[in-house]
C-alpha atoms as a PDB file:
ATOM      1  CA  UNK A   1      16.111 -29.403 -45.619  1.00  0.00           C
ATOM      2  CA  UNK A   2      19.017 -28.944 -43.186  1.00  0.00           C
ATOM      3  CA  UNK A   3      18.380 -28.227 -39.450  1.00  0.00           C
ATOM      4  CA  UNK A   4      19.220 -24.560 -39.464  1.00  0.00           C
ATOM      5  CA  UNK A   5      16.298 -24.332 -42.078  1.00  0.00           C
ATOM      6  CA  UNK A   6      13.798 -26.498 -40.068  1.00  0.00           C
ATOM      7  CA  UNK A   7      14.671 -24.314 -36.969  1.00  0.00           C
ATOM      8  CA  UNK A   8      14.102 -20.954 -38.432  1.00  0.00           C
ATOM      9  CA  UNK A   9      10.889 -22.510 -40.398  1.00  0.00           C
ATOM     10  CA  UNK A  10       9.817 -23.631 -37.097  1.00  0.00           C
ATOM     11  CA  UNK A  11      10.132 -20.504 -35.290  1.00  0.00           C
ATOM     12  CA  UNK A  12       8.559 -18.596 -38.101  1.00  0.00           C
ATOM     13  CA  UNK A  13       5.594 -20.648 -37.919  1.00  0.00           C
ATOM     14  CA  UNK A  14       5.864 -20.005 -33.877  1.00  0.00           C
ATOM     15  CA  UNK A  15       5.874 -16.393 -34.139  1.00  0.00           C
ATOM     16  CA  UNK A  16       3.160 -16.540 -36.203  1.00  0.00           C
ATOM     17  CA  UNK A  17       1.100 -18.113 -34.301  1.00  0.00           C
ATOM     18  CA  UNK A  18       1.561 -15.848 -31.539  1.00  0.00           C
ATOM     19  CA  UNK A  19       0.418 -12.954 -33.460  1.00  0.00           C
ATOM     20  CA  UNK A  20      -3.121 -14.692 -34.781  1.00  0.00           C
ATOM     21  CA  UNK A  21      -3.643 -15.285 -30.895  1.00  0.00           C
ATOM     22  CA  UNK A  22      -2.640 -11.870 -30.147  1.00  0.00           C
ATOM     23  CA  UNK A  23       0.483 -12.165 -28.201  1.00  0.00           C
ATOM     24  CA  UNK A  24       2.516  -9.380 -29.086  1.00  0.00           C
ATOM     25  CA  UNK A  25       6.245  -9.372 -29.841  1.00  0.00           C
ATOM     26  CA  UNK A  26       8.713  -9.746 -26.711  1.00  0.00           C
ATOM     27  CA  UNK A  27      10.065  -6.385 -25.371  1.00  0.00           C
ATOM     28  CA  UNK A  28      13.945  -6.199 -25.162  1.00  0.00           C
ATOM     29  CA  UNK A  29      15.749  -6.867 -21.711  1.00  0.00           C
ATOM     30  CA  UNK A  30      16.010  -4.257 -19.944  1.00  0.00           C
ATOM     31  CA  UNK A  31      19.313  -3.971 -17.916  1.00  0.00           C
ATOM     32  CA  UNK A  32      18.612  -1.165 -15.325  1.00  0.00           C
ATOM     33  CA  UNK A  33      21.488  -1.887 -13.169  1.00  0.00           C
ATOM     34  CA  UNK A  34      23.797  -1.204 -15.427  1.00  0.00           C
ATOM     35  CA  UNK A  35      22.571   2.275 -16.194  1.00  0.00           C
ATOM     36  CA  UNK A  36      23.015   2.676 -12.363  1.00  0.00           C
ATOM     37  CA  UNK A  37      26.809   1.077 -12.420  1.00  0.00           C
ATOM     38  CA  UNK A  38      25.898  -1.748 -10.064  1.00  0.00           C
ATOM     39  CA  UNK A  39      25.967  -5.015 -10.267  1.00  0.00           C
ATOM     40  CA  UNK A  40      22.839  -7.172 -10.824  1.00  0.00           C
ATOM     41  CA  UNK A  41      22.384  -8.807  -7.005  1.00  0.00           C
ATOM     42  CA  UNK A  42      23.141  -4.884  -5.611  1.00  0.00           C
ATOM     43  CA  UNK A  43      20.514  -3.482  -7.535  1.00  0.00           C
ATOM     44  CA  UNK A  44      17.535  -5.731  -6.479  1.00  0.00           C
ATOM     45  CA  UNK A  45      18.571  -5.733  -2.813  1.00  0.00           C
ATOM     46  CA  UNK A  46      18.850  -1.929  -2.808  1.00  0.00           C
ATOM     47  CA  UNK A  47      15.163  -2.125  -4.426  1.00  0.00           C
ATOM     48  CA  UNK A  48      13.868  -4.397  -1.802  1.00  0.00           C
ATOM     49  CA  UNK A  49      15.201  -2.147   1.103  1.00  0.00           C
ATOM     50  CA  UNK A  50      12.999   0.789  -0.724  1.00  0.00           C
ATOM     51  CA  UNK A  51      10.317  -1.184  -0.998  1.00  0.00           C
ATOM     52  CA  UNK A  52      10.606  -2.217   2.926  1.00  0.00           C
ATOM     53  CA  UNK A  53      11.345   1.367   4.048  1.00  0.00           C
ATOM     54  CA  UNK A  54       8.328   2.581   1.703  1.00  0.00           C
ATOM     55  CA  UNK A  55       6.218   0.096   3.683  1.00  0.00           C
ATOM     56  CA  UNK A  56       7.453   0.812   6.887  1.00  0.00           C
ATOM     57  CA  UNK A  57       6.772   4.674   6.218  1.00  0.00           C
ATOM     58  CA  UNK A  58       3.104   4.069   5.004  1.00  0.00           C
ATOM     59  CA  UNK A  59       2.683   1.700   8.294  1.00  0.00           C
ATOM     60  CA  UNK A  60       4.183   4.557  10.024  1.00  0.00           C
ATOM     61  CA  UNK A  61       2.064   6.875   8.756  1.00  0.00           C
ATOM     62  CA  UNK A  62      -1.317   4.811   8.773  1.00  0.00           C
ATOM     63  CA  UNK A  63      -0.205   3.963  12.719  1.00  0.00           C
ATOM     64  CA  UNK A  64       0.210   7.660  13.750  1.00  0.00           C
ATOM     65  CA  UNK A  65      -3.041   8.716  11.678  1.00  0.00           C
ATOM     66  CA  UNK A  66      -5.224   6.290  13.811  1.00  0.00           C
ATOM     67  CA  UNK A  67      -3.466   7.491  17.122  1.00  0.00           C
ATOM     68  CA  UNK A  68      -4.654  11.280  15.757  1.00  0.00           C
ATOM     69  CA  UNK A  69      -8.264   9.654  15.529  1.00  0.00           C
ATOM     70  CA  UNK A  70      -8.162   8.317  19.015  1.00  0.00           C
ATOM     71  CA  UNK A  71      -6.907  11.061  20.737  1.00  0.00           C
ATOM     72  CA  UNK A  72      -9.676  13.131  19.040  1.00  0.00           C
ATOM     73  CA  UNK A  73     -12.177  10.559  19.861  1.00  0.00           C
ATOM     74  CA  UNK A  74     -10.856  10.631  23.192  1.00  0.00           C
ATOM     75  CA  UNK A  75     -10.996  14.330  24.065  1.00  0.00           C
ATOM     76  CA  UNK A  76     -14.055  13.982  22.452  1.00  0.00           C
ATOM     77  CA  UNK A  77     -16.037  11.349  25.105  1.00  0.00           C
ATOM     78  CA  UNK A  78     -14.194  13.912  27.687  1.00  0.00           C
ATOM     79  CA  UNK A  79     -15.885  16.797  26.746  1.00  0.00           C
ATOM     80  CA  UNK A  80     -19.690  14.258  26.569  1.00  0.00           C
ATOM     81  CA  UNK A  81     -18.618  13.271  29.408  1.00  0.00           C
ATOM     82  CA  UNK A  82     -18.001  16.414  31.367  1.00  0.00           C
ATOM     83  CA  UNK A  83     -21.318  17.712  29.519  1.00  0.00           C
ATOM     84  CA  UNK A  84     -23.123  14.488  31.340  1.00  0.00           C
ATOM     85  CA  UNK A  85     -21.874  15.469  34.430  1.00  0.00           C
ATOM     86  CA  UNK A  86     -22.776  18.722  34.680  1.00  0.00           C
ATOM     87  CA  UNK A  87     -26.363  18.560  33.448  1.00  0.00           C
ATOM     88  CA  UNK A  88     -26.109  15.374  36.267  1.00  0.00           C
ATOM     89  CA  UNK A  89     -25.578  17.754  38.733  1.00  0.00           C
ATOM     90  CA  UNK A  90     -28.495  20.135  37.565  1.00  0.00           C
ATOM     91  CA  UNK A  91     -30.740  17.367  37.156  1.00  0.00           C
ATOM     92  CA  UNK A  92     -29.757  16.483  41.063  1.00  0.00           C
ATOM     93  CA  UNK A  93     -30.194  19.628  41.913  1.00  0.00           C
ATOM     94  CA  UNK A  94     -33.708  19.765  40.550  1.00  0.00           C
ATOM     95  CA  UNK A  95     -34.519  16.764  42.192  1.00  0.00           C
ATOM     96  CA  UNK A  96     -33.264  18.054  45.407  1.00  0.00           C
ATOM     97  CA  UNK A  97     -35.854  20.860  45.161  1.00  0.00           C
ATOM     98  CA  UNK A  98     -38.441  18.749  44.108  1.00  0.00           C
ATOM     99  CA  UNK A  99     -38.211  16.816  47.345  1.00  0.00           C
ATOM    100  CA  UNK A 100     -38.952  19.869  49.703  1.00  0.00           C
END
């Protein structure tokens, strides 16, 4: 048996294994770049800046959502507040008259 037949015996037997333990076969490569007309390096660092600016927009986002919140909160415990003040002042007033 020459080598080239041992090989290709061997790698039979490999792929077949694979199968009975349910690894399915290997997908092509896929060569996205090139579909683009850019080289290799090009393409992944233009995908990492997306991916940055993608994060940066969500943490953009997420930061001037929880501003929104606060500011409503906070015109919120201004309006309690103003409420507690006034019924303050009735309840002084009632205690004024209660004094007399």
């Amino acid at each position: 048996m020459t080598l080239a037949d041992r090989r290709e015996r061997a790698r039979l037997h490999s792929e077949a294994w694979r199968r009975a333990h349910g690894v399915g076969p290997r997908k092509p490569a896929q060569k996205p770049w090139l579909a683009l007309g850019v080289s290799r390096s090009t393409y992944y660092r233009r995908k990492a800046k997306a991916r940055r600016d993608a994060a940066l927009a969500f943490e953009t986002s997420c930061r001037r959502e929880v501003l929104s919140r606060a500011e409503a909160f906070t015109r919120q415990l201004q309006r309690e507040l103003a409420e507690a003040g006034r019924l303050h002042k009735i309840v002084q007033g009632i205690i004024g008259e209660l004094r007399i």
